[in-house]
N, C-alpha and C. Protein backbone atom coordinates (compact mmCIF):
# COMPACT_ATOMS: atom_id res chain seq x y z
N UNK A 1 0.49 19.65 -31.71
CA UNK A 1 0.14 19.33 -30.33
C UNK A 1 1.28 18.50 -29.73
N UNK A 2 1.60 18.85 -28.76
CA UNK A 2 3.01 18.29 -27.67
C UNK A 2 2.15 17.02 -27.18
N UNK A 3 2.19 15.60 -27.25
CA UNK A 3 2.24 14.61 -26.45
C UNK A 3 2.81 14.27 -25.57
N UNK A 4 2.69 14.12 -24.67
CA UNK A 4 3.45 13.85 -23.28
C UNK A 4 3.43 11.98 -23.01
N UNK A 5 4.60 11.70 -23.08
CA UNK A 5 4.72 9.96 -22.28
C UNK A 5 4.65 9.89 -21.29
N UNK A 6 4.27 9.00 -20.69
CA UNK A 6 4.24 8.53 -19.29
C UNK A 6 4.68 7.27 -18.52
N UNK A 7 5.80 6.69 -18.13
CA UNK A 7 7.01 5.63 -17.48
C UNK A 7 6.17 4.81 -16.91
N UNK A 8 4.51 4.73 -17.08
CA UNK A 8 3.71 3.56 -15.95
C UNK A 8 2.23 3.84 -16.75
N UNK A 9 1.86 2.76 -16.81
CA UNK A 9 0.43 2.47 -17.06
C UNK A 9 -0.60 2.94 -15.94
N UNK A 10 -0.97 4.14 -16.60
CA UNK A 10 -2.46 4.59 -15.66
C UNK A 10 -3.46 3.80 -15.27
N UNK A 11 -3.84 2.65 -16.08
CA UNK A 11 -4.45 1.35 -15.57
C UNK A 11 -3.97 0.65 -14.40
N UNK A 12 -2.73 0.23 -14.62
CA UNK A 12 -1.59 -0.42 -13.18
C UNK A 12 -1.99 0.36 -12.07
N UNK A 13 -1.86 1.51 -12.35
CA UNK A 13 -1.42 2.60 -10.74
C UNK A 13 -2.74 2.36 -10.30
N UNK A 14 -4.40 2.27 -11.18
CA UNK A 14 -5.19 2.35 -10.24
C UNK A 14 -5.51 1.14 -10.07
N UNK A 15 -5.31 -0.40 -9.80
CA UNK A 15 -5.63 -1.31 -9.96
C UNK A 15 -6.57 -1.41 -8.51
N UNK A 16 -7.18 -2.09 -8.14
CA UNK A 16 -7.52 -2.49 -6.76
C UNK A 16 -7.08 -3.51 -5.91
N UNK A 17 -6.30 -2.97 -4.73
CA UNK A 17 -5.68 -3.76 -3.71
C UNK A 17 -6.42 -5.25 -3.79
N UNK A 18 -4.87 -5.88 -3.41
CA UNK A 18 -5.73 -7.57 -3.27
C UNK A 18 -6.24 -7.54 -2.16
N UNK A 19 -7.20 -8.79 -1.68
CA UNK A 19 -7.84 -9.05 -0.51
C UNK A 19 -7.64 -10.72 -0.35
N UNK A 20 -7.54 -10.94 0.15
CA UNK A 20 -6.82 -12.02 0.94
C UNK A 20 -6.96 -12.71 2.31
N UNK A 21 -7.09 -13.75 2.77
CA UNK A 21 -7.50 -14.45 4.03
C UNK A 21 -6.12 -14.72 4.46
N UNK A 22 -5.65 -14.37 6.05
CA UNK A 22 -4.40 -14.82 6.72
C UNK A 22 -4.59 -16.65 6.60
N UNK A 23 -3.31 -17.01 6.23
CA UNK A 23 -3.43 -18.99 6.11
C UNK A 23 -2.95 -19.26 7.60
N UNK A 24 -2.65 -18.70 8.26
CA UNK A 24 -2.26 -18.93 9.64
C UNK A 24 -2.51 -17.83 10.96
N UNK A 25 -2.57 -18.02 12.17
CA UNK A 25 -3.00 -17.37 13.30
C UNK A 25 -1.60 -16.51 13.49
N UNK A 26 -1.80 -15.57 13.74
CA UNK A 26 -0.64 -14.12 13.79
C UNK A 26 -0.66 -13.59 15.16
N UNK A 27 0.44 -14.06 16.27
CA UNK A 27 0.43 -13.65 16.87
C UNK A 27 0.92 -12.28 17.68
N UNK A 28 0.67 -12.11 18.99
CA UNK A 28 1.22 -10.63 19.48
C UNK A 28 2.75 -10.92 19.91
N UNK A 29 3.17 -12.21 20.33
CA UNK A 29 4.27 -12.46 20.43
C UNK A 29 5.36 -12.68 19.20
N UNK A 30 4.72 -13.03 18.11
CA UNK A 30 5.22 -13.05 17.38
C UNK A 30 5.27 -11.20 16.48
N UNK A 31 4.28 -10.67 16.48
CA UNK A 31 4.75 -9.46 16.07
C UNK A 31 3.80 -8.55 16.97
N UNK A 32 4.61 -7.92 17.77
CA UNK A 32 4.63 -6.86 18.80
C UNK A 32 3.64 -5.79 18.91
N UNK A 33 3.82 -5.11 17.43
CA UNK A 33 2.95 -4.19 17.39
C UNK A 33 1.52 -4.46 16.86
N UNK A 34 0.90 -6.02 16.80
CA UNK A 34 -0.33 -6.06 17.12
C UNK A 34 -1.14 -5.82 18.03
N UNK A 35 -2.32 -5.27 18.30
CA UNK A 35 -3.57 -5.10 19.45
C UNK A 35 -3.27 -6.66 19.89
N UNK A 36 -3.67 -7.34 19.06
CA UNK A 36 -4.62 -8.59 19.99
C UNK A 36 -4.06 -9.62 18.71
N UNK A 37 -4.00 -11.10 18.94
CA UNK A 37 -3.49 -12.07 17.96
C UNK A 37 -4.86 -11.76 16.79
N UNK A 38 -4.38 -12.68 15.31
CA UNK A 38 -5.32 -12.33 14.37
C UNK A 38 -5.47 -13.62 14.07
N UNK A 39 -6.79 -13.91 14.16
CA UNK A 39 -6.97 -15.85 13.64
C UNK A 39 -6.76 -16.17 12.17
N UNK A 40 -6.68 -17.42 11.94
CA UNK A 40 -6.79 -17.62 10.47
C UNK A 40 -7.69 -17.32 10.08
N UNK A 41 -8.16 -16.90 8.51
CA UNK A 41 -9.24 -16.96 8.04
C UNK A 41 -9.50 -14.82 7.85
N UNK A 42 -8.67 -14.72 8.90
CA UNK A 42 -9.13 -12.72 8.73
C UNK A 42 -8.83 -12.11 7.63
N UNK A 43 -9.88 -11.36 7.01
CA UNK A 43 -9.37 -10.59 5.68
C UNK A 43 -8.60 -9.52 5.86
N UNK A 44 -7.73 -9.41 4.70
CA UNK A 44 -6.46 -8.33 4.86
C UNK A 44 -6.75 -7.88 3.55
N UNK A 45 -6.26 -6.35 3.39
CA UNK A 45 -6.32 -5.51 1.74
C UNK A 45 -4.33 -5.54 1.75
N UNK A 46 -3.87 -5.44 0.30
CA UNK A 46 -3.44 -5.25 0.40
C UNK A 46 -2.96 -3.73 0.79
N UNK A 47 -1.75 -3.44 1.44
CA UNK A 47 -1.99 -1.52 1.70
C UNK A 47 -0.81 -0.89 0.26
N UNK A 48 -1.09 0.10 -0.18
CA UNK A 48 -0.72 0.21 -1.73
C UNK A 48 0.10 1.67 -1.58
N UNK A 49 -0.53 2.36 -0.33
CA UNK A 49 0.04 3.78 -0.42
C UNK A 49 1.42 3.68 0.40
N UNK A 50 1.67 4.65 0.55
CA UNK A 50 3.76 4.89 1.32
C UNK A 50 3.80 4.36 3.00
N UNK A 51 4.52 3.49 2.50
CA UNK A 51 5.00 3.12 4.30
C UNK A 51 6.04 3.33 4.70
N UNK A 52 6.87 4.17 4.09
CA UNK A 52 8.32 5.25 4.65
C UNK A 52 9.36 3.92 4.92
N UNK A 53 8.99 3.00 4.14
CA UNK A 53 10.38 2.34 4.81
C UNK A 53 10.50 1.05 6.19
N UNK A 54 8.71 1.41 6.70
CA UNK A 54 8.24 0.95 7.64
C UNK A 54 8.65 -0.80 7.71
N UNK A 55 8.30 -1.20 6.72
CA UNK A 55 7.65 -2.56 6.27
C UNK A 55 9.29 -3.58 6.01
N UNK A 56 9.59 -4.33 6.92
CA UNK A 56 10.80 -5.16 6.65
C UNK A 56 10.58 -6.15 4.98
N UNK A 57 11.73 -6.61 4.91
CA UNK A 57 11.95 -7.51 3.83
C UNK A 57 10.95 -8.96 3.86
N UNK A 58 10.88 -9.12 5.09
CA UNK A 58 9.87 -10.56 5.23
C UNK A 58 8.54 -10.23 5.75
N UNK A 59 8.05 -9.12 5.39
CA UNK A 59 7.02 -8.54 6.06
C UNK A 59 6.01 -7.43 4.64
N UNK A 60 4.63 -7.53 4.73
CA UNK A 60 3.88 -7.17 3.77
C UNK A 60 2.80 -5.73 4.09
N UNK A 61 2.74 -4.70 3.72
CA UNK A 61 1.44 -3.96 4.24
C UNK A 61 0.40 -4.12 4.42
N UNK A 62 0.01 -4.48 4.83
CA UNK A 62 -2.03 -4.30 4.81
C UNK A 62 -2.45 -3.74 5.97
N UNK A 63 -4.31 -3.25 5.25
CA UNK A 63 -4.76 -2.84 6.00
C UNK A 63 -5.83 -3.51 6.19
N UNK A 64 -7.07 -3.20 7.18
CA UNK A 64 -7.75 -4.21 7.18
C UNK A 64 -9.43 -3.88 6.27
N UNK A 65 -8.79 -2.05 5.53
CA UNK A 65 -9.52 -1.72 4.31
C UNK A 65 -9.35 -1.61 2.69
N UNK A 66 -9.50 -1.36 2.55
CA UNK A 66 -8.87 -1.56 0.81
C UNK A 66 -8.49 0.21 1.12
N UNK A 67 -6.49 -0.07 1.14
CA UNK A 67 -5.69 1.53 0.99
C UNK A 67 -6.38 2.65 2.13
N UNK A 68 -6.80 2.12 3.18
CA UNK A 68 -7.63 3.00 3.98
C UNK A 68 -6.25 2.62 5.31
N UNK A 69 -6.02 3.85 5.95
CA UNK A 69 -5.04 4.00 7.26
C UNK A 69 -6.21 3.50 8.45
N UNK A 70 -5.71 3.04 9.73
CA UNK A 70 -3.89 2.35 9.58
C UNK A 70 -3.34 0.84 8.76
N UNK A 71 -1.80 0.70 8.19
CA UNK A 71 -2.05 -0.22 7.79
C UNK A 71 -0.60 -1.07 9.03
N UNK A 72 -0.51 -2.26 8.82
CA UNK A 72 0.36 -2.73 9.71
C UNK A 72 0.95 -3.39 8.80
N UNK A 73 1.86 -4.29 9.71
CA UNK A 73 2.64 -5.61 8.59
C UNK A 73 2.36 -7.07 9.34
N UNK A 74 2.37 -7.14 8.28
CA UNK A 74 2.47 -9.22 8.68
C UNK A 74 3.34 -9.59 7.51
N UNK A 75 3.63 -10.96 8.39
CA UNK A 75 4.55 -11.83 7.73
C UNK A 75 4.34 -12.34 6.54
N UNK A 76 5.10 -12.43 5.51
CA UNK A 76 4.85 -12.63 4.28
C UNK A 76 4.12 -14.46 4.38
N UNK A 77 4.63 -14.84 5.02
CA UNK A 77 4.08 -16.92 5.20
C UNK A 77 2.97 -17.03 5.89
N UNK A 78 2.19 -15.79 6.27
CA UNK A 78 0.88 -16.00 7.34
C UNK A 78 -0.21 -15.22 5.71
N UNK A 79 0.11 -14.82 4.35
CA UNK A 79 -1.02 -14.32 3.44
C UNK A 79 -0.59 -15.35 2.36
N UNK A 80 -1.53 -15.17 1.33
CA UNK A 80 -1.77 -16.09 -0.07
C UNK A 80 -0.21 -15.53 -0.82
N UNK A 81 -0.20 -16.02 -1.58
CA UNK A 81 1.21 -16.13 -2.22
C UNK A 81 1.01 -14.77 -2.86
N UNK A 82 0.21 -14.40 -3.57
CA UNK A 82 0.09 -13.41 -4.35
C UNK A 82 0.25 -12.22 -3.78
N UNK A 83 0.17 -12.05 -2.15
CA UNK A 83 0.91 -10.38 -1.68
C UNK A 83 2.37 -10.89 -1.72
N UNK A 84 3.09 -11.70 -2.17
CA UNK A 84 4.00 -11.80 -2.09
C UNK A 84 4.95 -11.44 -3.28
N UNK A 85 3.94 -10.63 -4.28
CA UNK A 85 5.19 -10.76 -5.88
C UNK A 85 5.71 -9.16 -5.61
């Protein structure tokens, strides 16, 4: 029987997005392509599937479902440290 390896833990890939409270108020001036400012305290998922590139260097995916579209970005200093690794 041929065994096949695999370069990633099938456990890892399905883990479940973090969830997380913004530590600070997110504004529309501060990032553009929000609807409306987001207060402290709002829950965010992390977003896990492809954002083409979308998502700057100081900036994180989420959505506001666990991996469910649309997702946006916020600033990496407005979530808990841990969307940050």
């Amino acid at each position: 029987m041929l065994r096949q390896s695999f370069p990633f833990s099938i456990v890892e890939e399905v883990r479940m997005p973090l969830k997380g409270q913004l530590t600070r108020v997110v504004t529309k001036a501060e990032c553009s392509w929000l609807k409306k400012d987001l207060p402290k305290g709002k829950v965010v998922y992390e977003y896990g599937k492809a954002t083409y590139g979308c998502v700057g260097p100081n900036g994180v995916a989420v959505s506001d479902k666990p991996n469910k579209e649309p997702f946006y970005q916020l600033p990496k200093d407005a979530l808990p440290a841990e969307f940050s690794r």
